[in-house]
N, C-alpha and C. Protein backbone atom coordinates (compact mmCIF):
# COMPACT_ATOMS: atom_id res chain seq x y z
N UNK A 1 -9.07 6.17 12.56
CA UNK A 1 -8.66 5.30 11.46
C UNK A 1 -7.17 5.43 11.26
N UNK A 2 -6.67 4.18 10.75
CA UNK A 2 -5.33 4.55 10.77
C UNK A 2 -5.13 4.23 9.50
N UNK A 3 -3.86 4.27 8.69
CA UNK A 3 -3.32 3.87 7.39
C UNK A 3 -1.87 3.16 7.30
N UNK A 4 -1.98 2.67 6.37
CA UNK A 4 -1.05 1.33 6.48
C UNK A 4 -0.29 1.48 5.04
N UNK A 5 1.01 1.09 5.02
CA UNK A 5 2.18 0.78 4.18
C UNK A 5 2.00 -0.57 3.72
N UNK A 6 1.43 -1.50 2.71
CA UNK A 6 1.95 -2.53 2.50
C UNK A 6 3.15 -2.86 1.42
N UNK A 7 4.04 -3.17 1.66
CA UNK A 7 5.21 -3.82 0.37
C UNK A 7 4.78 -4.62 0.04
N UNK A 8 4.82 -4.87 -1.64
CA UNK A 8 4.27 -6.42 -2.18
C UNK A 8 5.94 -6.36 -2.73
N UNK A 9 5.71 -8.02 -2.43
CA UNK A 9 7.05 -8.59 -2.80
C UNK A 9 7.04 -8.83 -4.78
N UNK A 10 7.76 -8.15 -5.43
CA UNK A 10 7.88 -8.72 -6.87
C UNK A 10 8.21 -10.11 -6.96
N UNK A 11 9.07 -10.80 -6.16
CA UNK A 11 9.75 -11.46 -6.41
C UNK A 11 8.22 -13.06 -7.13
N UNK A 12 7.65 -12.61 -5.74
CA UNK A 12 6.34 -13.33 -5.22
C UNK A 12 4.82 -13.35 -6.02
N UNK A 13 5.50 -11.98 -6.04
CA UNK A 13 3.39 -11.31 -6.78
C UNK A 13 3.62 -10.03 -7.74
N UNK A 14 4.74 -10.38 -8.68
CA UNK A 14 4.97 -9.44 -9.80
C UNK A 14 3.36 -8.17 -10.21
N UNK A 15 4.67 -7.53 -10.70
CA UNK A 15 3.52 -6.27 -11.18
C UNK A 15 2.55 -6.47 -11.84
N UNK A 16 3.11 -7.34 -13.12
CA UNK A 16 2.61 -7.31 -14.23
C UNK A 16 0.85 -8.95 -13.37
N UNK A 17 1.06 -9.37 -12.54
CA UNK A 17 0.03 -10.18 -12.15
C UNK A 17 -0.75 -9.03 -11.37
N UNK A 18 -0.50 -7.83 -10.42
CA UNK A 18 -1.21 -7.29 -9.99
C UNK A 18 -2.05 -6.32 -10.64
N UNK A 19 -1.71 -6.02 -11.96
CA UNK A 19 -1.90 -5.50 -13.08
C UNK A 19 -3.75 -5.99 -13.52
N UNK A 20 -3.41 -7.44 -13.61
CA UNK A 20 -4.39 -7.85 -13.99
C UNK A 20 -5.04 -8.65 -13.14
N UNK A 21 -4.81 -8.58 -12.13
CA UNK A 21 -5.79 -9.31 -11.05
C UNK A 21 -6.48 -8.42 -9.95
N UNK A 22 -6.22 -7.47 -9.73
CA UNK A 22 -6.47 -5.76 -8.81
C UNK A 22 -7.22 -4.95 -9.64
N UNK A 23 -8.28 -4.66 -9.29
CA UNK A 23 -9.54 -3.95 -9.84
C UNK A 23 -9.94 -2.94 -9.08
N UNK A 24 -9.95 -1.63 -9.16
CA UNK A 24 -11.19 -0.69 -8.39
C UNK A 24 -12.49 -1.38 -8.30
N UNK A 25 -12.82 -1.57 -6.67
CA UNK A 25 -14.56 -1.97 -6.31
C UNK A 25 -14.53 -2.93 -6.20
N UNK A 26 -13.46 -4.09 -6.33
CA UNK A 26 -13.39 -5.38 -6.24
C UNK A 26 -12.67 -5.64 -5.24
N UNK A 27 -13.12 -6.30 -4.36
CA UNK A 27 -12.73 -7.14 -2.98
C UNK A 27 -11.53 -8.21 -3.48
N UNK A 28 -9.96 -8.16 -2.37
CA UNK A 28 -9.12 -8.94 -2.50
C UNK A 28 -8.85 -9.34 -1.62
N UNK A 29 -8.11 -10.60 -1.26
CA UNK A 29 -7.31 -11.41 0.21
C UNK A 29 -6.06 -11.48 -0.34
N UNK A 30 -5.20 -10.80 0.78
CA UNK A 30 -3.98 -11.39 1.21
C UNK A 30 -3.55 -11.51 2.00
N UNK A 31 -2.23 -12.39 2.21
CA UNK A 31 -1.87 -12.43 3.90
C UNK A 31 -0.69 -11.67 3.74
N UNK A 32 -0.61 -11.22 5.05
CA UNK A 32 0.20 -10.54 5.94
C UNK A 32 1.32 -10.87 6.75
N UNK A 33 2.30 -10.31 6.69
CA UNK A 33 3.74 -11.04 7.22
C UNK A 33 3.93 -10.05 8.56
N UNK A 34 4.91 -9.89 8.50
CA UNK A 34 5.39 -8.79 9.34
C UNK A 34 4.69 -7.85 9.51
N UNK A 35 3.99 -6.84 10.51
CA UNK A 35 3.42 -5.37 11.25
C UNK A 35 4.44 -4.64 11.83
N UNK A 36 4.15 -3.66 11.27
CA UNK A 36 5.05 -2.86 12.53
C UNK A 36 4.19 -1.29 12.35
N UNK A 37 4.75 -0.88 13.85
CA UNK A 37 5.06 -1.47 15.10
C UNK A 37 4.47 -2.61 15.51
N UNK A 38 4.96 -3.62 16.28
CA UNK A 38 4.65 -4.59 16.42
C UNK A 38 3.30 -4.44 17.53
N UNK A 39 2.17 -5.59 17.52
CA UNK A 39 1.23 -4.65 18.34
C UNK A 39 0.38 -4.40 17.67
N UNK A 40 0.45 -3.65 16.59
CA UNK A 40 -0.56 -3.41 15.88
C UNK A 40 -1.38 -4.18 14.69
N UNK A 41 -2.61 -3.62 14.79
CA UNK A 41 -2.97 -4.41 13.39
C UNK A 41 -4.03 -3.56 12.71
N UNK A 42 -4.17 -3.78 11.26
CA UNK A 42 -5.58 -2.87 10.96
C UNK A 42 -6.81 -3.23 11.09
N UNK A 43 -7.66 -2.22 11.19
CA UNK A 43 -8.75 -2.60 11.33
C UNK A 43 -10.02 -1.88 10.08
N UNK A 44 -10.88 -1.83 10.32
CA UNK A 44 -12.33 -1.76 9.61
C UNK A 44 -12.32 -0.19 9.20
N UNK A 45 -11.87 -0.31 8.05
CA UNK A 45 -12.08 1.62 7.41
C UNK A 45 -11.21 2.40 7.22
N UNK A 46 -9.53 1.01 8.00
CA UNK A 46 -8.72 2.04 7.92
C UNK A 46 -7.81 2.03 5.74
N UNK A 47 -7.26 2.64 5.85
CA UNK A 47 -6.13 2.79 4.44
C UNK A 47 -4.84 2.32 4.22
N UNK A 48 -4.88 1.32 3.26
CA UNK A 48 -4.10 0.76 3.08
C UNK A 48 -2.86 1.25 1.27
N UNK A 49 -2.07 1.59 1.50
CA UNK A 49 -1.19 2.12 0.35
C UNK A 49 -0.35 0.87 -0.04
N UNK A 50 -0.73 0.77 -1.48
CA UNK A 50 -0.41 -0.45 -1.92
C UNK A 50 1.04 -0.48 -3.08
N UNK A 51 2.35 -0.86 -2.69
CA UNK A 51 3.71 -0.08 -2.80
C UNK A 51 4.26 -1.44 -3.33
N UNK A 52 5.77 -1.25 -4.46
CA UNK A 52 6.44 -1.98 -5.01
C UNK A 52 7.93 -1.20 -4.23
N UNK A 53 8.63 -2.44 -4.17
CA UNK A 53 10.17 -1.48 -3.82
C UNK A 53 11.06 -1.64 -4.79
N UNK A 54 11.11 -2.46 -5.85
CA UNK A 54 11.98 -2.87 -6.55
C UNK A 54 12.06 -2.88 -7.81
N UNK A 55 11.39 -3.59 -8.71
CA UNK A 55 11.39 -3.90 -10.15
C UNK A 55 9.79 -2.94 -10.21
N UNK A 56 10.02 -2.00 -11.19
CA UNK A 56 8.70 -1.32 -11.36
C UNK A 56 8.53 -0.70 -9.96
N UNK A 57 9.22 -0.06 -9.36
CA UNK A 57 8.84 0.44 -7.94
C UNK A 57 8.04 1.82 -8.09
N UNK A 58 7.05 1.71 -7.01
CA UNK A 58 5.95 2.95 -6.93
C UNK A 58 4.56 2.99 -6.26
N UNK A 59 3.99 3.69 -5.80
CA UNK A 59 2.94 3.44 -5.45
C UNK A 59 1.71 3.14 -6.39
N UNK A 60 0.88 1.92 -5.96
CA UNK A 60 0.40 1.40 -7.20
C UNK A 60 -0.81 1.45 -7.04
N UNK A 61 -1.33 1.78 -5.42
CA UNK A 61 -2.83 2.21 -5.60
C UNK A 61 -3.08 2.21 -3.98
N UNK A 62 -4.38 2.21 -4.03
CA UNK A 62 -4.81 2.14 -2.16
C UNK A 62 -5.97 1.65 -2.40
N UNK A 63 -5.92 1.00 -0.98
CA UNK A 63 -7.55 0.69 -0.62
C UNK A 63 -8.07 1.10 0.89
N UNK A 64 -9.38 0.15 0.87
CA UNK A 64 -10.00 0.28 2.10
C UNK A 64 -10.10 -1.42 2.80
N UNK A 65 -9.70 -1.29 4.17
CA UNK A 65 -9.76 -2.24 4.65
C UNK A 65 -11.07 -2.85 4.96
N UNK A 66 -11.27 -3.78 4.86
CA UNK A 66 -12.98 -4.72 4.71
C UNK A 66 -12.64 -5.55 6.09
N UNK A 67 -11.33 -6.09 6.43
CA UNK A 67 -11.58 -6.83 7.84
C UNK A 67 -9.66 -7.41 7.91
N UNK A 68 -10.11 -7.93 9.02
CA UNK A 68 -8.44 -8.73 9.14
C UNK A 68 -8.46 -9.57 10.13
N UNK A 69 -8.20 -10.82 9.58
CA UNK A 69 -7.98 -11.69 10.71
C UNK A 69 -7.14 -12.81 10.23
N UNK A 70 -6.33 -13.26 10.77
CA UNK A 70 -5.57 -14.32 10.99
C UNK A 70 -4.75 -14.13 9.92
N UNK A 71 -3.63 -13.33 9.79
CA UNK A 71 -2.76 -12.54 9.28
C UNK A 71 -3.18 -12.59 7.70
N UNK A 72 -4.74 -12.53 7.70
CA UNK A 72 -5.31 -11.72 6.05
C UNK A 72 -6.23 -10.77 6.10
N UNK A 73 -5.64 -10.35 5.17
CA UNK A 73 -6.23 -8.75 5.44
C UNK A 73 -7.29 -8.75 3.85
N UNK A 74 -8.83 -8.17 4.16
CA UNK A 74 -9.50 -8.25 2.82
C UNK A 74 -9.63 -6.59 2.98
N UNK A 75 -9.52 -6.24 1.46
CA UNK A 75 -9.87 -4.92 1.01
C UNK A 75 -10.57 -4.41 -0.16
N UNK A 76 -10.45 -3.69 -0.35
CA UNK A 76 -11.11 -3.21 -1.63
C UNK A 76 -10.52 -1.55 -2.18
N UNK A 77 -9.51 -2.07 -3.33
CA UNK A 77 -9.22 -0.76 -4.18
C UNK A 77 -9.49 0.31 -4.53
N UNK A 78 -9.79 1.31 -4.02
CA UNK A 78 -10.47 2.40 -4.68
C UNK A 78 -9.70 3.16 -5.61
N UNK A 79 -10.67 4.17 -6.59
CA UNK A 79 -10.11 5.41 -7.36
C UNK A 79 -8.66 6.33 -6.74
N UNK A 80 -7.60 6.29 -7.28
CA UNK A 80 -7.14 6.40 -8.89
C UNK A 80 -6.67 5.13 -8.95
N UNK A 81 -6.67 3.91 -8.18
CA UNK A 81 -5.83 2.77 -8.58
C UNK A 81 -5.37 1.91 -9.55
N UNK A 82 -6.67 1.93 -10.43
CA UNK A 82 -6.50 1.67 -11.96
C UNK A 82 -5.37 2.17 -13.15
N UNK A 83 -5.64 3.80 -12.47
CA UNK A 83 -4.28 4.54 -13.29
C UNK A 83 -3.16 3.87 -12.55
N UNK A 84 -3.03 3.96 -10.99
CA UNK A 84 -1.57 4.21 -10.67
C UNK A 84 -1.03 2.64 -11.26
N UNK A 85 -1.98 1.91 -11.33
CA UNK A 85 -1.10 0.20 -11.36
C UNK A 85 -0.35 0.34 -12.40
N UNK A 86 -1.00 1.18 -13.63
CA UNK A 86 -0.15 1.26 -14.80
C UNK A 86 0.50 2.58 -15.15
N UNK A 87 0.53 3.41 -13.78
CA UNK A 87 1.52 4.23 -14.20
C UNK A 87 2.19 4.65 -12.97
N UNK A 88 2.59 4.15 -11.95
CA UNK A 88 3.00 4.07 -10.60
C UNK A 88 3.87 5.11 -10.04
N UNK A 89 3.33 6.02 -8.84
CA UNK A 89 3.58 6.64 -8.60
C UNK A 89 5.51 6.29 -8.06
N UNK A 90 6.23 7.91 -8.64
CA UNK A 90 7.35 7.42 -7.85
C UNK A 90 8.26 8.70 -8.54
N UNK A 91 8.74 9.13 -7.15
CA UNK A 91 9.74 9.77 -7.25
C UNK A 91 10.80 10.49 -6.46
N UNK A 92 12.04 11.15 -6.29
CA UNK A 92 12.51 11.45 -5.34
C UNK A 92 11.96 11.67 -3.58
N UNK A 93 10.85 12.22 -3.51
CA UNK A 93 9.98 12.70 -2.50
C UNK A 93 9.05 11.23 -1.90
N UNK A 94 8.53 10.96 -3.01
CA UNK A 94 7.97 9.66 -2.71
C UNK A 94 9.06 7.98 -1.73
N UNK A 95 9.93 8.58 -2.72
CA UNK A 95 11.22 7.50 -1.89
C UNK A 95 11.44 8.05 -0.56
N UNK A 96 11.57 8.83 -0.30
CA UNK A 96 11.84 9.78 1.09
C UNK A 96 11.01 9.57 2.41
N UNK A 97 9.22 9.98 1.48
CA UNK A 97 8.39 9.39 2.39
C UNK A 97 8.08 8.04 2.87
N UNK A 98 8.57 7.05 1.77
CA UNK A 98 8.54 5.70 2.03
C UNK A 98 9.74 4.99 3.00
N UNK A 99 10.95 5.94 2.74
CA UNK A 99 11.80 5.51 4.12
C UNK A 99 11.95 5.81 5.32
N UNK A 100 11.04 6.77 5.09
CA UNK A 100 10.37 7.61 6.91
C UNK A 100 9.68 6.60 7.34
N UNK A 101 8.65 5.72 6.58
CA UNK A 101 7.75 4.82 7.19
C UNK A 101 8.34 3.79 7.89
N UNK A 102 9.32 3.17 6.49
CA UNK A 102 9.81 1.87 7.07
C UNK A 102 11.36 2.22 7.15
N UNK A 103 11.46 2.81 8.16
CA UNK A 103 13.40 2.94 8.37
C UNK A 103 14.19 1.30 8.32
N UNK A 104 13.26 0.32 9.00
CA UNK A 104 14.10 -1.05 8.42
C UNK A 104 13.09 -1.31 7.18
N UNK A 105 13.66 -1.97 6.35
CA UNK A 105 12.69 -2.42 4.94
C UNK A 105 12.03 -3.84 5.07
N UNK A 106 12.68 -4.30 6.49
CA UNK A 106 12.05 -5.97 6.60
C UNK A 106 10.73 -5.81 6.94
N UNK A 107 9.40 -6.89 6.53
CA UNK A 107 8.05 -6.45 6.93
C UNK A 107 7.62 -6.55 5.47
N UNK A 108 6.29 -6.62 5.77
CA UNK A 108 5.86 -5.74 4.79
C UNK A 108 4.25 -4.91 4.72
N UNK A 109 4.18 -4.39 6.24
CA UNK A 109 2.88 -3.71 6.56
C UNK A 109 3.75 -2.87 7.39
N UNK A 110 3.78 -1.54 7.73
CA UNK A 110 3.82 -0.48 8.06
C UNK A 110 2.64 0.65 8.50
N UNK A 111 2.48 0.59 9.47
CA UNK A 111 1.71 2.13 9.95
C UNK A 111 2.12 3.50 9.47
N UNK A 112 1.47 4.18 8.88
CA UNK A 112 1.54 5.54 8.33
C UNK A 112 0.80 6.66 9.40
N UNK A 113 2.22 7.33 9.87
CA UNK A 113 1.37 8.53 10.84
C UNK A 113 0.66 9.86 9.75
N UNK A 114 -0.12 10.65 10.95
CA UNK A 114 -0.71 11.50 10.01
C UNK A 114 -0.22 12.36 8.99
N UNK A 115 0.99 12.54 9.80
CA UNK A 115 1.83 13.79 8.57
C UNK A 115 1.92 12.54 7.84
N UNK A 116 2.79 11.97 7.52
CA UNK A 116 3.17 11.48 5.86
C UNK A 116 2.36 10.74 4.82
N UNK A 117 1.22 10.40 5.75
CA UNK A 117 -0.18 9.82 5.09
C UNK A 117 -0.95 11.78 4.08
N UNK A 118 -0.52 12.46 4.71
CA UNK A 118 -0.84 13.67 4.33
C UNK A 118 0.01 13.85 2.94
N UNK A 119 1.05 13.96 3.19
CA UNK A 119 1.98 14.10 2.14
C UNK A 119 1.77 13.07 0.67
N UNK A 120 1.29 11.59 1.22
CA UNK A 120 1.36 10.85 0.12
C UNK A 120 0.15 11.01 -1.00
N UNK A 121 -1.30 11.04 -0.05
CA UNK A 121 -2.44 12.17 -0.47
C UNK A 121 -1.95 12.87 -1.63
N UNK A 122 -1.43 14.10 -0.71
CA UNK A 122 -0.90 15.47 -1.94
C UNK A 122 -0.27 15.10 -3.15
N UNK A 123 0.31 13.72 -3.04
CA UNK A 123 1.63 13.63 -4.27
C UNK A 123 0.71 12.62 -4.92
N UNK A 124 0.06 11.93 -4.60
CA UNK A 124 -1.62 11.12 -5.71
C UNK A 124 -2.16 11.81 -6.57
N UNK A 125 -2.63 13.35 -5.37
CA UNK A 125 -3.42 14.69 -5.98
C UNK A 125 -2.82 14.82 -7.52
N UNK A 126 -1.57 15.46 -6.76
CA UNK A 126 -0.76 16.28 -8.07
C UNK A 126 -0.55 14.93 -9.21
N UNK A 127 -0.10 14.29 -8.76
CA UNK A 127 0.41 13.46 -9.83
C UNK A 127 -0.77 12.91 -10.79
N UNK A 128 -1.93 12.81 -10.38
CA UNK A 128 -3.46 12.45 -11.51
C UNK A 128 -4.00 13.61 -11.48
């Protein structure tokens, strides 16, 4: 299984709408722009970390991937996501690990290797 970085654009799909439209246990569609590495794509079970870069920036929850095809990806939110939407993870360390992922910021799906998918885990842990 692999795990995945997505950036949601504020500009596009503000916080305050993901707020109230993103549910734990509830199935969502969106499409998908940019992958990287290029090549890749997700698949069935893998983890998806669901990230702001800008206005309200932080990690705002994760899910599980339900399927992907034709650059939309369906998932489903799991536990703590509810907290993080409204209280979003973020901080020195967290910025760090998020620019290890995406050294360019263009995109907005990213592959997460095992170490820093580890690290982001731990900092969910501690932080709820």
């Amino acid at each position: 299984m692999a795990n995945w970085l997505y950036q949601m654009n504020a500009g596009i799909w503000r916080p305050e709408n993901y707020r109230t439209e993103i549910w734990e246990n509830n199935n969502t569609t969106w499409t998908i722009g940019k992958i990287s590495p290029a090549g890749s794509q997700p698949k069935i079970g893998d983890t998806i970390v669901l990230f702001y870069t800008v206005r309200d920036r932080g990690i705002y929850g994760w899910a599980v991937i339900l399927r992907y095809e034709e650059k939309e990806i369906y998932f489903r939110p799991a536990t703590p996501s509810d907290y993080l939407k409204m209280n979003p993870l973020w901080d020195d360390d967290v910025k760090n690990i998020v620019d290890e992922i995406r050294p360019m910021p263009r995109g907005n799906m990213w592959e997460i290797n095992d170490n820093l998918m580890s690290r982001i885990r731990e900092k969910i842990s501690q932080y709820i």
